[in-house]
Protein backbone atom coordinates (compact mmCIF):
# COMPACT_ATOMS: atom_id res chain seq x y z
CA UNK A 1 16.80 18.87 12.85
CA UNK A 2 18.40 19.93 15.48
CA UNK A 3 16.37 22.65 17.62
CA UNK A 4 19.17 26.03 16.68
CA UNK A 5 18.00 24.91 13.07
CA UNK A 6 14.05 25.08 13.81
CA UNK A 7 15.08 28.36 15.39
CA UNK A 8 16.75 29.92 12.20
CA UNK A 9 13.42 29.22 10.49
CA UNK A 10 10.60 30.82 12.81
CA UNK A 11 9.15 33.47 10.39
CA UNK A 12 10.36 32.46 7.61
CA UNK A 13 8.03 32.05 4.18
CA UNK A 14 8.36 28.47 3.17
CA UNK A 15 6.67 26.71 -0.14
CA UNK A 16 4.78 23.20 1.62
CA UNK A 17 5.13 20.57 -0.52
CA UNK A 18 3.10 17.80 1.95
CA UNK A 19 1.45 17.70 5.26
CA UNK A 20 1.30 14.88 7.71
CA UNK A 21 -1.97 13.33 8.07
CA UNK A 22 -2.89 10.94 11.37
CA UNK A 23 -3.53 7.60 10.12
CA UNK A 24 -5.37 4.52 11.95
CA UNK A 25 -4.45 1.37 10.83
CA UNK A 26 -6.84 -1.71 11.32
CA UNK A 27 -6.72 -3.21 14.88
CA UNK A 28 -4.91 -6.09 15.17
CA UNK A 29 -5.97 -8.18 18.04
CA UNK A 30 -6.19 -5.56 20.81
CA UNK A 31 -3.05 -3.64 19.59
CA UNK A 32 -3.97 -0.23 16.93
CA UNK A 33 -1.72 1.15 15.27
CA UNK A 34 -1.58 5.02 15.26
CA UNK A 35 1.18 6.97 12.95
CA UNK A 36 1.66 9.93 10.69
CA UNK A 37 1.59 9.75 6.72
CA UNK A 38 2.58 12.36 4.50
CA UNK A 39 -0.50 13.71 2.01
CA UNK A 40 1.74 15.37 -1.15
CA UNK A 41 -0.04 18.71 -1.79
CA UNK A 42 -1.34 19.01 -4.95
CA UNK A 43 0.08 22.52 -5.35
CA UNK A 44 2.60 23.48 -3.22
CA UNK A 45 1.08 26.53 -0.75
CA UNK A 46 3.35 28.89 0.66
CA UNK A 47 3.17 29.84 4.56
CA UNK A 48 4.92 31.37 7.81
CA UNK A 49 7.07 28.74 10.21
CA UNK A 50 5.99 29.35 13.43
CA UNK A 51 7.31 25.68 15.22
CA UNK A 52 8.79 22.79 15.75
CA UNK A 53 6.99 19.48 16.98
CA UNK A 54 7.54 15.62 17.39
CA UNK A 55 4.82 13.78 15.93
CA UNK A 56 4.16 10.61 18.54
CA UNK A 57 3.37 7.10 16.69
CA UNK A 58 3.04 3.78 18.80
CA UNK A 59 -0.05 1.46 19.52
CA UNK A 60 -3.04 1.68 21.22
CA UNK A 61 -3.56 -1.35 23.65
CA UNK A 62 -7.37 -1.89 24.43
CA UNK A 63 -8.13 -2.49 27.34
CA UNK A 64 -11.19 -4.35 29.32
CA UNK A 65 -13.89 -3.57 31.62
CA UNK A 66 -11.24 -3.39 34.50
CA UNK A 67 -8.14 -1.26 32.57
CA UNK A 68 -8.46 1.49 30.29
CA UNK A 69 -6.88 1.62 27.11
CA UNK A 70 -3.28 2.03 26.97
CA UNK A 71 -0.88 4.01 24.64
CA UNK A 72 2.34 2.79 23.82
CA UNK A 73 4.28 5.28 21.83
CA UNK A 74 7.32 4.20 19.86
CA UNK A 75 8.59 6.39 17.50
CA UNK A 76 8.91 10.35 17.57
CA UNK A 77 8.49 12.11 14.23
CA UNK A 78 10.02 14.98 13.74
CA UNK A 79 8.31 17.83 12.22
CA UNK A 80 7.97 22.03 11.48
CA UNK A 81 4.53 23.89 12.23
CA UNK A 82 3.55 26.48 9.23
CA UNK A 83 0.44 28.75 9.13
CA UNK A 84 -0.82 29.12 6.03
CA UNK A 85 -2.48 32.72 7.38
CA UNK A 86 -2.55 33.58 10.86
CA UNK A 87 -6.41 32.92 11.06
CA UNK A 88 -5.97 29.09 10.06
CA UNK A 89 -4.41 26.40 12.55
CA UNK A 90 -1.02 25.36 11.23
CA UNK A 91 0.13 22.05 9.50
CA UNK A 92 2.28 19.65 10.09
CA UNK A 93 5.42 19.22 7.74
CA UNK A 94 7.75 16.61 6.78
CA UNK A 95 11.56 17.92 6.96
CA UNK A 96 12.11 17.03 3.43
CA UNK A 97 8.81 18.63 1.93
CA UNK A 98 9.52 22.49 1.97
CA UNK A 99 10.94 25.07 0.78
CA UNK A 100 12.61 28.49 1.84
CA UNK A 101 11.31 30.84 -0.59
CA UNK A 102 11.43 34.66 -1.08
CA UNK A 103 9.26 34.86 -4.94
CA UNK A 104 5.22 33.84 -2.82
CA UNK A 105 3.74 35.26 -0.04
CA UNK A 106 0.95 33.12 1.98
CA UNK A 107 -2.33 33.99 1.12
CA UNK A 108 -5.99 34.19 2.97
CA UNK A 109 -7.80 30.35 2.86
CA UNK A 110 -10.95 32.92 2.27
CA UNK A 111 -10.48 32.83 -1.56
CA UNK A 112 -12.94 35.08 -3.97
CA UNK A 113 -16.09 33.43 -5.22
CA UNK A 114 -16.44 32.27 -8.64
CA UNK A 115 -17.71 34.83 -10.82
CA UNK A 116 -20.85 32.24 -12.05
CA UNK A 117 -21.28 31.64 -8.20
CA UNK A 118 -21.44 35.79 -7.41
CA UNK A 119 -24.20 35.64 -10.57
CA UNK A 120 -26.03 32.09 -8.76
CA UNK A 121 -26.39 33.62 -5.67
CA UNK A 122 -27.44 37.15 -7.11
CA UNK A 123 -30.05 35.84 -9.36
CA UNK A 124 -31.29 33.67 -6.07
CA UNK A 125 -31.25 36.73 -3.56
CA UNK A 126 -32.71 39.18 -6.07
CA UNK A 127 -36.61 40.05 -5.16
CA UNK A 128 -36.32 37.85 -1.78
CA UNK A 129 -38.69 39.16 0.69
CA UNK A 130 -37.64 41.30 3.25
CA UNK A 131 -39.15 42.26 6.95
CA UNK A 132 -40.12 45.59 8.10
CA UNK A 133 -36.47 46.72 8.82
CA UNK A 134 -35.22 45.36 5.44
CA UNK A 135 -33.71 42.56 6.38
CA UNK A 136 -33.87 39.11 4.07
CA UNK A 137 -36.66 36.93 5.75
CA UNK A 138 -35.90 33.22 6.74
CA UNK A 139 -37.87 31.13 3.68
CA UNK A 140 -40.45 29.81 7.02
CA UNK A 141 -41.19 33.39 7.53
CA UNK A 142 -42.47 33.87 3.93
CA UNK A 143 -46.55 35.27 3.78
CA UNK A 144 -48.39 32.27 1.80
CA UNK A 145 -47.94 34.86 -1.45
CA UNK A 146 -44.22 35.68 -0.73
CA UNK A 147 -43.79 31.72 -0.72
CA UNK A 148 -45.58 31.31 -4.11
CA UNK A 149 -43.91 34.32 -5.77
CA UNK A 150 -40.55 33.46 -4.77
CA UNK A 151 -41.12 29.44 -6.26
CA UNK A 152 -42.46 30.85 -9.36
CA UNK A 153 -39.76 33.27 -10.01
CA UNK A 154 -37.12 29.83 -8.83
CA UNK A 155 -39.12 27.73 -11.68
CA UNK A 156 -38.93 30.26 -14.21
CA UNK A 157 -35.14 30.80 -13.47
CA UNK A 158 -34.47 27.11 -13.63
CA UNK A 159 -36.67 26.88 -16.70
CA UNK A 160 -34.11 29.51 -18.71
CA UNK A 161 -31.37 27.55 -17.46
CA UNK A 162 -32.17 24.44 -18.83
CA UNK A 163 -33.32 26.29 -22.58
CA UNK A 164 -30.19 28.53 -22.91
CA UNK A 165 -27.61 24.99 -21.60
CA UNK A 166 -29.88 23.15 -24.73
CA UNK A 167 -29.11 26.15 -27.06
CA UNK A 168 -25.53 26.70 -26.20
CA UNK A 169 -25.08 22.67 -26.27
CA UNK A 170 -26.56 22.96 -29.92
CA UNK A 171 -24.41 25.37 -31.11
CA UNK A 172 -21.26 23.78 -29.64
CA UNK A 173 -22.36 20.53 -31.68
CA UNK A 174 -22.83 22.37 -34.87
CA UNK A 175 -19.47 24.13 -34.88
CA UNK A 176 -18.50 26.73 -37.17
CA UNK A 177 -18.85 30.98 -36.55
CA UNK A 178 -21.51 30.59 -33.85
CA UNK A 179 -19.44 27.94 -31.84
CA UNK A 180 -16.65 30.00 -31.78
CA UNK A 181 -18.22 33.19 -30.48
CA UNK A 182 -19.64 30.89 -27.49
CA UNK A 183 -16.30 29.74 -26.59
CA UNK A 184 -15.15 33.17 -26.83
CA UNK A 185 -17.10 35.25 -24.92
CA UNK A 186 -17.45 32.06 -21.91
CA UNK A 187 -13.78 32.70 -21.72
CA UNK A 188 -13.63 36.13 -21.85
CA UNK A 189 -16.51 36.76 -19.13
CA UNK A 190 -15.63 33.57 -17.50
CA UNK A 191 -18.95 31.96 -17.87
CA UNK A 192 -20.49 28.76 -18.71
CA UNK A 193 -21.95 28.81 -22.29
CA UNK A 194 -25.63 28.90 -21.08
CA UNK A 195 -25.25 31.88 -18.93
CA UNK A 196 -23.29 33.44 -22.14
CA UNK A 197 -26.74 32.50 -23.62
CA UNK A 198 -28.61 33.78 -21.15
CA UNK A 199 -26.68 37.22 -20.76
CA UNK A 200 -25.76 37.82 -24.57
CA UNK A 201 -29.16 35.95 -26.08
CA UNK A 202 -28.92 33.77 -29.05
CA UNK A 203 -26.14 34.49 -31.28
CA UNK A 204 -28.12 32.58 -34.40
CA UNK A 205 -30.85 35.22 -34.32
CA UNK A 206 -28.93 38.10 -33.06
CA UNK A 207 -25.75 39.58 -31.52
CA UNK A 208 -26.22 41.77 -28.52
């Protein structure tokens, strides 16, 4: 590519189909081989072109307690820079693994939590101790009773866990009306079946 080419692309949206990747291979003798591999993406990610760099392979030579080691490049790889989002250091990409593409915009690497990860981390933080300015205490900062409170309330939570994943896991196995409800609702509120349990109670005795 020649560099009025890389030129037409700066700021352009393309779809990155692979990303080089340094690779090491095994020293042979006192010669390493250093080089660049593609890594296929397994879904393409689209992102801004903001460069154009040659990616140096060759050897490295070791050297002794009298020379240093020694590079010997031998090959210059030719390659464009995208940013995925201005925040996150751009990639390397092959010439022949993008695309120039107008229907996706790049997107933030900071994607939202899973909605069973929001409801982990609630049920963790809710009844935590707090310091005189109402701040969540470090756990080694916990009173002897905060410390016992909090691991009985972590027990009993694990404890509910473990009965509503044997429920749901029995009403999976047994099929029919119940089974389907389960499946259901976990899809609809985009939960595992034992939180569905835990949230909704047991559909066998009654339905919240």
């Amino acid at each position: 590519m020649k560099h009025a080419e890389a030129a037409k692309l700066m700021g352009q949206v393309v779809l990155v189909e692979a990303e080089y990747e340094r690779s090491f291979e095994s020293a042979m003798g006192k010669k390493q081989r250093r080089s660049w591999e593609p890594r296929i993406q397994k879904k393409p990610r689209p992102g801004w072109v903001v460069g154009f760099r040659y990616l140096q392979a060759g050897y490295i030579a070791r050297g002794d307690w009298e020379s240093p080691n020694e590079w010997i490049g031998d090959t210059a790889i030719p390659s464009l820079l995208v940013s995925y989002w201005p925040t996150l250091q751009p990639v390397r990409v092959p010439l022949d693994s993008f695309k120039i593409t107008n229907a996706v915009e790049p997107y933030s690497g900071n994607l939202p939590w899973a909605k069973m990860d929001r409801i982990s981390y609630s049920e963790a933080m809710e009844g935590w101790p707090r310091d005189a300015k109402g701040r969540w205490k470090a756990f080694k900062d916990f009173t002897p009773e905060e410390n016992q409170t909090h691991t009985a309330r972590q027990n009993e939570l694990a404890r509910q866990r473990v009965v509503a994943a044997q429920v749901a896991r029995e009403i999976l196995e047994a099929g029919g009306e119940h089974a389907e409800w389960l499946m259901r609702e976990g899809k609809r509120k985009e939960l595992s079946g034992a939180y569905v349990i835990m949230s909704m109670g047991d559909p066998r005795k009654e339905r919240h």
